[in-house]
N, C-alpha and C. Protein backbone atom coordinates (compact mmCIF):
# COMPACT_ATOMS: atom_id res chain seq x y z
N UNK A 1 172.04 115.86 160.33
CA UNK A 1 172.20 117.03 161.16
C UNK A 1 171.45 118.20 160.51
N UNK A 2 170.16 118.71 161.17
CA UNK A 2 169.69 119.74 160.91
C UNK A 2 170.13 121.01 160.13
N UNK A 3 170.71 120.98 161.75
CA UNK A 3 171.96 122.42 161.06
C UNK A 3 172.54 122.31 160.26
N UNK A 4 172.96 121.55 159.43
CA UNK A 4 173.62 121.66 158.43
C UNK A 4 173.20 121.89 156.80
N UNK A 5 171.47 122.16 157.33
CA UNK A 5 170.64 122.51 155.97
C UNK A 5 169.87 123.85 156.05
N UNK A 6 170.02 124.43 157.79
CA UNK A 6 169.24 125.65 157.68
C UNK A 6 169.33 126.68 156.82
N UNK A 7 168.38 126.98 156.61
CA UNK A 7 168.16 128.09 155.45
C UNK A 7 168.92 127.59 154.13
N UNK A 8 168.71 126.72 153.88
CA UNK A 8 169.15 125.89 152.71
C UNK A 8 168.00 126.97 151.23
N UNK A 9 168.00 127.45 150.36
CA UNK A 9 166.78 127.28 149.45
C UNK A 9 166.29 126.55 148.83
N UNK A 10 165.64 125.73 148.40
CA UNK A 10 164.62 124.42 147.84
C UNK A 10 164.28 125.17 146.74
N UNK A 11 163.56 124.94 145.70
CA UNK A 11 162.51 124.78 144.66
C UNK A 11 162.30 123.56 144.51
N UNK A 12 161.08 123.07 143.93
CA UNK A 12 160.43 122.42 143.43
C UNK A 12 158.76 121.57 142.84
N UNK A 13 159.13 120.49 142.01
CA UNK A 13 157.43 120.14 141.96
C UNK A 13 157.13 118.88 142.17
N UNK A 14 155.73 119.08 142.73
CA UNK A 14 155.66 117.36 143.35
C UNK A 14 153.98 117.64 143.67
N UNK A 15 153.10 116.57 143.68
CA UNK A 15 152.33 116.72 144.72
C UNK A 15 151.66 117.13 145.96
N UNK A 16 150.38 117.25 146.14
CA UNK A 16 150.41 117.61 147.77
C UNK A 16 149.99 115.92 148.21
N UNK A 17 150.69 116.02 149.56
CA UNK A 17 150.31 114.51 150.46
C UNK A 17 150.04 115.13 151.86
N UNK A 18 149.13 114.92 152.01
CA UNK A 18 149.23 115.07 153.40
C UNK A 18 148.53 114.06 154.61
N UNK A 19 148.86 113.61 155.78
CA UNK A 19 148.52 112.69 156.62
C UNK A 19 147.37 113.37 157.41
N UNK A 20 146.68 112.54 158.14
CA UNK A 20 145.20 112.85 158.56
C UNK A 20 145.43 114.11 159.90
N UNK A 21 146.79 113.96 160.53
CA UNK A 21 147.00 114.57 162.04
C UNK A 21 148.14 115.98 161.40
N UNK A 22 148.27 116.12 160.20
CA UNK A 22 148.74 117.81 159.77
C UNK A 22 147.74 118.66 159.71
N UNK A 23 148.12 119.77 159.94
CA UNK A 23 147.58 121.38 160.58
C UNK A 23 146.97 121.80 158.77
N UNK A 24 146.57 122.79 158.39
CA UNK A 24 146.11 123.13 157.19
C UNK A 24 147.12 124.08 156.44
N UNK A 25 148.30 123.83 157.35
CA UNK A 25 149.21 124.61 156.97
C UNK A 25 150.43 123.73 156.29
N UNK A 26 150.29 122.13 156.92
CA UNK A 26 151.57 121.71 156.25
C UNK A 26 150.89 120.16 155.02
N UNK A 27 151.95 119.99 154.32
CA UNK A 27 151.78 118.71 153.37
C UNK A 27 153.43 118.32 153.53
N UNK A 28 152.96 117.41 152.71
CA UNK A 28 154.36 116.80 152.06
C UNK A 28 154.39 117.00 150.22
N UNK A 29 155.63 117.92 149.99
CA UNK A 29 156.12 117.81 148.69
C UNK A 29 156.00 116.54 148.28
N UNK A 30 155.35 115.47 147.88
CA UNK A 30 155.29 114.49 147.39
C UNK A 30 155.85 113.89 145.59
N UNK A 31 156.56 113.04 145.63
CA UNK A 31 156.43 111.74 144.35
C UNK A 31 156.15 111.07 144.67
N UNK A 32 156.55 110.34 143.54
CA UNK A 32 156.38 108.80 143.85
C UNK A 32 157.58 107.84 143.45
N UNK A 33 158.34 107.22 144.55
CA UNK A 33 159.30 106.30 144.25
C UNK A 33 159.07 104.70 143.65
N UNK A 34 159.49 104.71 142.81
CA UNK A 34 159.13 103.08 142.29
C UNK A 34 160.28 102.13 142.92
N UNK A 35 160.21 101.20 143.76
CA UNK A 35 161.11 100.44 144.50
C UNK A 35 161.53 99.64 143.39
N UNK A 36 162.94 98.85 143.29
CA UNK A 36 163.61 98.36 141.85
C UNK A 36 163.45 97.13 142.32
N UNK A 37 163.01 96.39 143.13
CA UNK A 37 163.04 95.02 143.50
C UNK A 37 161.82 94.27 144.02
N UNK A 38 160.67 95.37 143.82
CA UNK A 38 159.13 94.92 144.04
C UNK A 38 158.56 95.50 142.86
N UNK A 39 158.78 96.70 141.89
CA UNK A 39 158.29 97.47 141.54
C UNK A 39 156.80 97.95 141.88
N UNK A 40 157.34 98.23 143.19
CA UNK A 40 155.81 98.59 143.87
C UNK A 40 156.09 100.48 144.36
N UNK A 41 155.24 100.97 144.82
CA UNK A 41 155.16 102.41 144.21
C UNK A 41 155.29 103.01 146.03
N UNK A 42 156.01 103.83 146.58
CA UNK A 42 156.07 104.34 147.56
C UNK A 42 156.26 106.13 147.41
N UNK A 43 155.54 107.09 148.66
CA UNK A 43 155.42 108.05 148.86
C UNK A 43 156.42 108.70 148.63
N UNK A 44 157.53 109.64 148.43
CA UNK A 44 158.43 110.00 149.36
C UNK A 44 158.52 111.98 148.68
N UNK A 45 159.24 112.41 149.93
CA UNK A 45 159.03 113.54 149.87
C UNK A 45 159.51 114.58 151.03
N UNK A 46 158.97 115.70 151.01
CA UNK A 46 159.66 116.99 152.61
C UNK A 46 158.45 117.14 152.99
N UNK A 47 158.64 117.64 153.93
CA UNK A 47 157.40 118.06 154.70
C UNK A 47 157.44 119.53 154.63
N UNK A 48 156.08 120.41 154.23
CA UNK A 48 156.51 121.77 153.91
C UNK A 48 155.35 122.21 154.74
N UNK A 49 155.63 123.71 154.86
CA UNK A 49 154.35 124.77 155.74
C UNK A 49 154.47 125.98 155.00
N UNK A 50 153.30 126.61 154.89
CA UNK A 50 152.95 127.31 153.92
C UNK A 50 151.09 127.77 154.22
N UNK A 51 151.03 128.95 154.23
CA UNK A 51 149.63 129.96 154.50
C UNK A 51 149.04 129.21 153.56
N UNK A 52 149.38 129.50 152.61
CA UNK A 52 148.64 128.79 151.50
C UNK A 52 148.17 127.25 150.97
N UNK A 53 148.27 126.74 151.79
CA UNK A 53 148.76 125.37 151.27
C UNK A 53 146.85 125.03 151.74
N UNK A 54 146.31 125.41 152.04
CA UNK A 54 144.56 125.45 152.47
C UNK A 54 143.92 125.26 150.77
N UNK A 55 144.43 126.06 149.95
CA UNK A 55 143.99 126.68 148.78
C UNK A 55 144.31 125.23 147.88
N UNK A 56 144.80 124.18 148.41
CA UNK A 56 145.27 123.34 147.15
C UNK A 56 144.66 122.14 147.91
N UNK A 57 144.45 120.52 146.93
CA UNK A 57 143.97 119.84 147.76
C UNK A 57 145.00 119.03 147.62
N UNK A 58 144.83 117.48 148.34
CA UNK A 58 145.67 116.29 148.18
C UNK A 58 145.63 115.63 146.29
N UNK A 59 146.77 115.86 146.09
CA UNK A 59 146.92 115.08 145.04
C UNK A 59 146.81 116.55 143.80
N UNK A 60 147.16 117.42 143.87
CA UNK A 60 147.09 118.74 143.30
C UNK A 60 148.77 118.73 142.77
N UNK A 61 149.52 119.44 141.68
CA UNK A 61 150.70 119.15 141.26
C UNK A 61 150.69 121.05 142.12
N UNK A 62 152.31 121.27 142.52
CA UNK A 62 152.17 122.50 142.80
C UNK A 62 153.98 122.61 142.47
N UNK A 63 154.64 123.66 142.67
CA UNK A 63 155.69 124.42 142.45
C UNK A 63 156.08 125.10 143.92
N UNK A 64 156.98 125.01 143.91
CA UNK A 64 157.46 125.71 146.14
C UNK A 64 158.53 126.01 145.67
N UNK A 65 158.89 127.39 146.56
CA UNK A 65 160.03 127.81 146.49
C UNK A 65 160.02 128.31 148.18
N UNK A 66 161.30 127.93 149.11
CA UNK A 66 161.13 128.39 150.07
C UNK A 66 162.54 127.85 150.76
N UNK A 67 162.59 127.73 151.81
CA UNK A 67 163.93 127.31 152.69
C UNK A 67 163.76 126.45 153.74
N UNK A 68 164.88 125.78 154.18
CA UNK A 68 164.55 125.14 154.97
C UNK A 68 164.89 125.47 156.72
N UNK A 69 164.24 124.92 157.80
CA UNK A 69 164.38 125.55 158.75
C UNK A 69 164.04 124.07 160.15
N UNK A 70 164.02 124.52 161.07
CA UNK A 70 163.52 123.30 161.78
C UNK A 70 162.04 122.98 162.08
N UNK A 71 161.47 122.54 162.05
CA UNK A 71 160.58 122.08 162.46
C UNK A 71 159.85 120.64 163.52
N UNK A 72 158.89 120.36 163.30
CA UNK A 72 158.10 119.32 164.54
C UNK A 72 157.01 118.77 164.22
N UNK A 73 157.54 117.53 163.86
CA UNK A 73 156.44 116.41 163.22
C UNK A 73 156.60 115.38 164.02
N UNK A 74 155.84 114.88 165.16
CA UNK A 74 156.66 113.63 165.89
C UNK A 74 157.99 113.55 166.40
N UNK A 75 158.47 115.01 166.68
CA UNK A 75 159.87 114.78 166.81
C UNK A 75 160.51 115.90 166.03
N UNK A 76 161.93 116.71 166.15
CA UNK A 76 162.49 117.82 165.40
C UNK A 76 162.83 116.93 164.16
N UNK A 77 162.53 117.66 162.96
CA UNK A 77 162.85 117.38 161.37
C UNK A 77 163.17 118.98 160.60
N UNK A 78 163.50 118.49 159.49
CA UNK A 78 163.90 119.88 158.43
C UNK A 78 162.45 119.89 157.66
N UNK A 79 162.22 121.20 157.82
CA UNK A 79 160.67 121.11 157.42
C UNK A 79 161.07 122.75 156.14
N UNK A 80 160.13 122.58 155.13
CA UNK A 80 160.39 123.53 154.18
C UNK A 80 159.65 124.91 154.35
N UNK A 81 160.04 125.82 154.59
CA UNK A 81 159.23 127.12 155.15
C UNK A 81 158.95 127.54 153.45
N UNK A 82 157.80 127.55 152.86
CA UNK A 82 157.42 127.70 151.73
C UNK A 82 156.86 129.12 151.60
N UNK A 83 157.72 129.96 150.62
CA UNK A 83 157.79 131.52 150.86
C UNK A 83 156.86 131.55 149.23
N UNK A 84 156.88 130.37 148.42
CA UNK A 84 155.95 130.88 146.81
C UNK A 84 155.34 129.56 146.52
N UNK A 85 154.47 129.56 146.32
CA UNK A 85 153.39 127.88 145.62
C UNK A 85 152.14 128.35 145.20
N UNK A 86 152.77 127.69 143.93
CA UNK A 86 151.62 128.15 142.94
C UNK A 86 151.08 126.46 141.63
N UNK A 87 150.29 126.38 141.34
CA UNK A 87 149.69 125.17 140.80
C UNK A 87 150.88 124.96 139.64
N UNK A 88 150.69 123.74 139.06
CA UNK A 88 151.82 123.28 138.51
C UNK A 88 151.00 122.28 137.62
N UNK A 89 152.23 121.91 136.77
CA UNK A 89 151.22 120.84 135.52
C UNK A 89 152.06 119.55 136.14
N UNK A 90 151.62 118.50 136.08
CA UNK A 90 151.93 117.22 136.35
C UNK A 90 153.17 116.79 135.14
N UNK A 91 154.47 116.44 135.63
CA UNK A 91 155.63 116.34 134.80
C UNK A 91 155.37 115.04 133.60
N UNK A 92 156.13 114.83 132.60
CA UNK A 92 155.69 113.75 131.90
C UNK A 92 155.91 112.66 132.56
N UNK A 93 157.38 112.85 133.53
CA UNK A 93 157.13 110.99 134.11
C UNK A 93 157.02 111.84 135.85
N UNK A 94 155.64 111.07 136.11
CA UNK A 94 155.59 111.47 137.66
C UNK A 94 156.45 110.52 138.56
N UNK A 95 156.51 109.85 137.80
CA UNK A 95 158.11 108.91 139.02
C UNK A 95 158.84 109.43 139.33
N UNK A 96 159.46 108.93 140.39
CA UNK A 96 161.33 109.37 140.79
C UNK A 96 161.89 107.59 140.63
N UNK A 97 162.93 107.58 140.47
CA UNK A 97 163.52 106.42 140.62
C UNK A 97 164.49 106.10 141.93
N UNK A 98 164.18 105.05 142.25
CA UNK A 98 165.37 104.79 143.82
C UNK A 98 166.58 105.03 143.57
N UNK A 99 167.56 105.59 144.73
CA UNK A 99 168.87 105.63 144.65
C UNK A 99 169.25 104.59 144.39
N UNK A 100 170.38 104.59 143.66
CA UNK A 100 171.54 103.41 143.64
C UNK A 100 172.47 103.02 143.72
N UNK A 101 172.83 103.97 145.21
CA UNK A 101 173.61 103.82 146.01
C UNK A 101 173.32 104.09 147.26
């Protein structure tokens, strides 16, 4: 349920990802999940919008601070209204690990 995250505040760091049919305004906060039963490597991440987000390319480490709000990707989603992003150093482990639960 949407509503139940509006205007949530976010920080964070991750990657830029972005798919071929986004505007120059949005990416995806990106990691990378390592699956525990293939150890094979998947995307995962928010989808954010941001003026700035022109200024950085795919695969760039960045820092966001912003909120969340509704948005429209294929359909209504929680999309991150990114109010600060600024370049970032790549963390020592760029993984995330899968839930386990």
């Amino acid at each position: 349920n949407i509503d139940n995250y509006l205007n949530v505040k976010i920080k964070g760091v991750g990657y830029i990802y972005k798919m071929p049919d986004f505007t120059d305004t949005q990416f995806v906060l990106a990691r990378t999940m390592v699956l525990n039963e293939t150890n094979q490597g998947v995307v995962v991440g928010m989808l954010c919008e941001c003026k700035q987000a022109s200024n950085f390319k795919p695969g760039d480490w960045v820092y966001i601070e912003g909120s969340i709000v509704k948005g429209n990707y294929k359909g209504e989603m929680p999309v991150i209204n990114v109010t600060t992003m600024l370049a970032a150093e790549a963390p020592d482990n760029e993984f995330v690990n899968q839930p386990t639960d």
